[in-house]
C-alpha atoms as a PDB file:
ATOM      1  CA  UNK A   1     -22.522  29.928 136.239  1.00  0.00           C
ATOM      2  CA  UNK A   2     -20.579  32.065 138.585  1.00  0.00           C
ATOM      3  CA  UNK A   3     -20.945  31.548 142.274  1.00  0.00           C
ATOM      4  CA  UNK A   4     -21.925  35.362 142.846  1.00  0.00           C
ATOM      5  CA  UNK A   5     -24.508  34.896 139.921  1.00  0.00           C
ATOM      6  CA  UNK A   6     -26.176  31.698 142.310  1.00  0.00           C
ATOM      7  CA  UNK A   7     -25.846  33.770 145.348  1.00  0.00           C
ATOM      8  CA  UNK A   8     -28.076  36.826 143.860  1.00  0.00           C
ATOM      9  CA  UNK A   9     -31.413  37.452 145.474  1.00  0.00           C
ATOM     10  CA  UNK A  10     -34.829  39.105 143.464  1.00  0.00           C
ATOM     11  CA  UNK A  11     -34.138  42.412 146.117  1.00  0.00           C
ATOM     12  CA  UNK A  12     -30.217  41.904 144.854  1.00  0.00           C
ATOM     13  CA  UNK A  13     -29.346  45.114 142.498  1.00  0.00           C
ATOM     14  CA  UNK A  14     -27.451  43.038 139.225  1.00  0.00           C
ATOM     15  CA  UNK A  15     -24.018  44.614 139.472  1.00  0.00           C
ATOM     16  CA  UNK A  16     -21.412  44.809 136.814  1.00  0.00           C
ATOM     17  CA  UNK A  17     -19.804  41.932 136.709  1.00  0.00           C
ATOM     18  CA  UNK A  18     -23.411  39.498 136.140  1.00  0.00           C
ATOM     19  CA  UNK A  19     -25.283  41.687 133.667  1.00  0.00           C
ATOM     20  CA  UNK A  20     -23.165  39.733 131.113  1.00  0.00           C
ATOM     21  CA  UNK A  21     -23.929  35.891 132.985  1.00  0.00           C
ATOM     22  CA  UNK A  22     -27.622  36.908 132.843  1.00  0.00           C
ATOM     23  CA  UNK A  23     -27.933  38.320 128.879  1.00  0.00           C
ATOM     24  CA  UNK A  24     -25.646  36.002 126.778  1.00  0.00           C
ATOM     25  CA  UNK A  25     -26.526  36.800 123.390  1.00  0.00           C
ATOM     26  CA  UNK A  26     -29.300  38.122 121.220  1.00  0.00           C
ATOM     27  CA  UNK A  27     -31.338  35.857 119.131  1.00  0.00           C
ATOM     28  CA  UNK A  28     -31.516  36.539 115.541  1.00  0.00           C
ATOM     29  CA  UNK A  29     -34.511  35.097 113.702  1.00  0.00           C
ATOM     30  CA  UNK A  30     -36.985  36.226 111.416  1.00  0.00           C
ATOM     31  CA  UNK A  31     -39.468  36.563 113.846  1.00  0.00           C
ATOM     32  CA  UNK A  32     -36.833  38.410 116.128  1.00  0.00           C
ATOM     33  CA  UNK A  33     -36.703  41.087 113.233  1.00  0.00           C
ATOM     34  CA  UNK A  34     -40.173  40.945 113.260  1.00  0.00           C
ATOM     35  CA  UNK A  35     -40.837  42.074 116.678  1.00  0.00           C
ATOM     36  CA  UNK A  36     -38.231  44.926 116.335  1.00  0.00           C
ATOM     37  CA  UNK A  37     -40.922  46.307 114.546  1.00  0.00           C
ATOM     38  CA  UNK A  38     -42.980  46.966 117.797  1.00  0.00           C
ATOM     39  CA  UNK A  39     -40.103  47.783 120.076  1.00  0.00           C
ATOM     40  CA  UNK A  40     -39.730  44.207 120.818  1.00  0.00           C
ATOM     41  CA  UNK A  41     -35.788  42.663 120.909  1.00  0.00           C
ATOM     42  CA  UNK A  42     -35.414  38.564 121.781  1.00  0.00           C
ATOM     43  CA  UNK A  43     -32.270  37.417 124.160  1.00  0.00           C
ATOM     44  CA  UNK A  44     -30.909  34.285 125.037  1.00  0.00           C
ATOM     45  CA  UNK A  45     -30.453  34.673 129.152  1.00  0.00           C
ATOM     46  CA  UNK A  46     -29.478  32.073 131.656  1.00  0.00           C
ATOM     47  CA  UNK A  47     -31.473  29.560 133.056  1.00  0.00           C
ATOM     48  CA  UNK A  48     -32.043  30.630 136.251  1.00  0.00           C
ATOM     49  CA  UNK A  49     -32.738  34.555 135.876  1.00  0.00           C
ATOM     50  CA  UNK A  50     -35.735  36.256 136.847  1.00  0.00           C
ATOM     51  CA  UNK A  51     -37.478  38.641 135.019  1.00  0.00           C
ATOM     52  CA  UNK A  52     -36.294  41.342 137.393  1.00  0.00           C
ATOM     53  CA  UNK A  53     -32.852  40.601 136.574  1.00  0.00           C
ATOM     54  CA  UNK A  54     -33.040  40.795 133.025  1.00  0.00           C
ATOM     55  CA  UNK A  55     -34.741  43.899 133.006  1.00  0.00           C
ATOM     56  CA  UNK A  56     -31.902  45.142 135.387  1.00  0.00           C
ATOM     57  CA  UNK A  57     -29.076  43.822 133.105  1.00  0.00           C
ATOM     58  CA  UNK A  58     -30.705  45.181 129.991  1.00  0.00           C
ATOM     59  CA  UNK A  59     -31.370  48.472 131.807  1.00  0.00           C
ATOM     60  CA  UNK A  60     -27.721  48.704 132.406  1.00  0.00           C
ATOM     61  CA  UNK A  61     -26.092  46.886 129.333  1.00  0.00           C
ATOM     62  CA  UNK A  62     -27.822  49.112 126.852  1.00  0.00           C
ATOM     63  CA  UNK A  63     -28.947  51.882 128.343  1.00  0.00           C
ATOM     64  CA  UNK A  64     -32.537  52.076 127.720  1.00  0.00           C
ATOM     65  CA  UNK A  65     -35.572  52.254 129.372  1.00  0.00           C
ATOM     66  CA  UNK A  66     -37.375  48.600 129.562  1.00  0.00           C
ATOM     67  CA  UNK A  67     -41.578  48.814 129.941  1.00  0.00           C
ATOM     68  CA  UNK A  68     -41.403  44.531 130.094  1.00  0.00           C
ATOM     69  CA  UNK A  69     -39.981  41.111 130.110  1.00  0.00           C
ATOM     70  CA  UNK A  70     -41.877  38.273 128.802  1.00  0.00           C
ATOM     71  CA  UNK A  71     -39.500  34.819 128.924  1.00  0.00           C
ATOM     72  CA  UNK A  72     -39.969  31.070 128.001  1.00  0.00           C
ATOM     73  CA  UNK A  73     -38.496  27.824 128.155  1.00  0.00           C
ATOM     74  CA  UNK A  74     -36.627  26.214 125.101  1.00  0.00           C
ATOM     75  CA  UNK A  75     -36.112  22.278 125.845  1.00  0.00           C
ATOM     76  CA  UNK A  76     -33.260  20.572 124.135  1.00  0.00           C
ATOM     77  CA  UNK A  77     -34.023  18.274 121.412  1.00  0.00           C
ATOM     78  CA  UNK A  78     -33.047  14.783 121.458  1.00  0.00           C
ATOM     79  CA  UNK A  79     -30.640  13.951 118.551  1.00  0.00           C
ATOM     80  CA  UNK A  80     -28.967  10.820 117.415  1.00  0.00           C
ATOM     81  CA  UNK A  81     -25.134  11.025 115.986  1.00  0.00           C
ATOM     82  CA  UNK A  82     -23.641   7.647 114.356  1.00  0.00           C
ATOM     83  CA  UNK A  83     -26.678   5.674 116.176  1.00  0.00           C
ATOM     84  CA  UNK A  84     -25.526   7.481 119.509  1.00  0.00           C
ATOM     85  CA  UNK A  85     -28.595   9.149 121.297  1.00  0.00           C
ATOM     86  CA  UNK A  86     -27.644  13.200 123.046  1.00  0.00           C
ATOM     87  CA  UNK A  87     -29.086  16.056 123.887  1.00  0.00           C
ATOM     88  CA  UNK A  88     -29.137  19.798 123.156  1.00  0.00           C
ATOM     89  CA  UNK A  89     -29.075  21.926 126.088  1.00  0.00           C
ATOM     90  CA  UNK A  90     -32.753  23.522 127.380  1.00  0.00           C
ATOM     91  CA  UNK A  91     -32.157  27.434 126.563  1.00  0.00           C
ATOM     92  CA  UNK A  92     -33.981  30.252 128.175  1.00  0.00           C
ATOM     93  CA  UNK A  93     -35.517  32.969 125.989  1.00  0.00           C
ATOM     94  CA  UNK A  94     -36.611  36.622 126.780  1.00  0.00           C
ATOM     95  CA  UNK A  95     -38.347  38.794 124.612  1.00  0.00           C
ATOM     96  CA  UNK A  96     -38.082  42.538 125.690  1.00  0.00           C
ATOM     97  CA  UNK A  97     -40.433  45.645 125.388  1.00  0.00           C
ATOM     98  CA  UNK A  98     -38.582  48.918 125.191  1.00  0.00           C
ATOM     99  CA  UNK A  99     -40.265  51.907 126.153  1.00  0.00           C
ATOM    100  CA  UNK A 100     -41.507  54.067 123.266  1.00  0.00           C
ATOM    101  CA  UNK A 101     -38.169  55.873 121.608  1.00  0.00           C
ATOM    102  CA  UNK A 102     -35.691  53.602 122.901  1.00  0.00           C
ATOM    103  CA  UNK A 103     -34.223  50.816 120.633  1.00  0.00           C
ATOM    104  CA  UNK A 104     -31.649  48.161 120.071  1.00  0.00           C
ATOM    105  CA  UNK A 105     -29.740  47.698 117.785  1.00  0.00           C
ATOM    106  CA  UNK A 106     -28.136  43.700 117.760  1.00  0.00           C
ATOM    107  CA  UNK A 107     -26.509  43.828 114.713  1.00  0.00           C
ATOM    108  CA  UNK A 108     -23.408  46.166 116.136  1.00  0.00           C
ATOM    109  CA  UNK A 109     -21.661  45.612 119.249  1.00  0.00           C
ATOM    110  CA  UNK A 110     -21.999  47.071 122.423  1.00  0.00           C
END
């Protein structure tokens, strides 16, 4: 994480430059397509964001209008390779509501 990510407050505006260290990448699932169904689109985000920031970096990324922002906490699964015990890092997920007549579309780019 960036040091000017860290420093952001909930009353902090997300500017330009951490829109893209709060949303890293959509989540593509079969239950992901699902929920497009009802105006619903799934993100991985970092850690450590709010739900005010990822509404704000959504907001701004795609422009759309975002009604809300329910998120949850993926721990990492511990694996064994060649007898050696690890662990897959915990990943935050966010599933967004889009107001009625906006929509997202994750299989082009931005």
């Amino acid at each position: 994480m960036s040091l000017k990510y860290k420093a952001l407050t909930k009353k902090k505006l997300v500017n330009d430059f951490t829109r893209y260290d709060v949303v890293l990448s959509p989540v593509v699932t079969e239950k992901s397509t699902l929920n497009s169904q009802h105006n619903q689109v799934t993100f991985k985000v970092a850690i450590d964001a709010t739900k005010i920031q990822i509404k704000q970096a959504i907001e701004s990324i795609f422009n759309v209008k975002v009604e809300g922002v329910n998120t949850l906490r993926v721990q990492g699964k511990t694996k064994r390779f060649k007898g050696v015990l690890g662990k897959r890092k915990d990943v935050k997920k966010a599933i967004v509501s889009l107001a009625e007549g906006h929509n997202i579309d994750v299989s082009t780019g931005i």
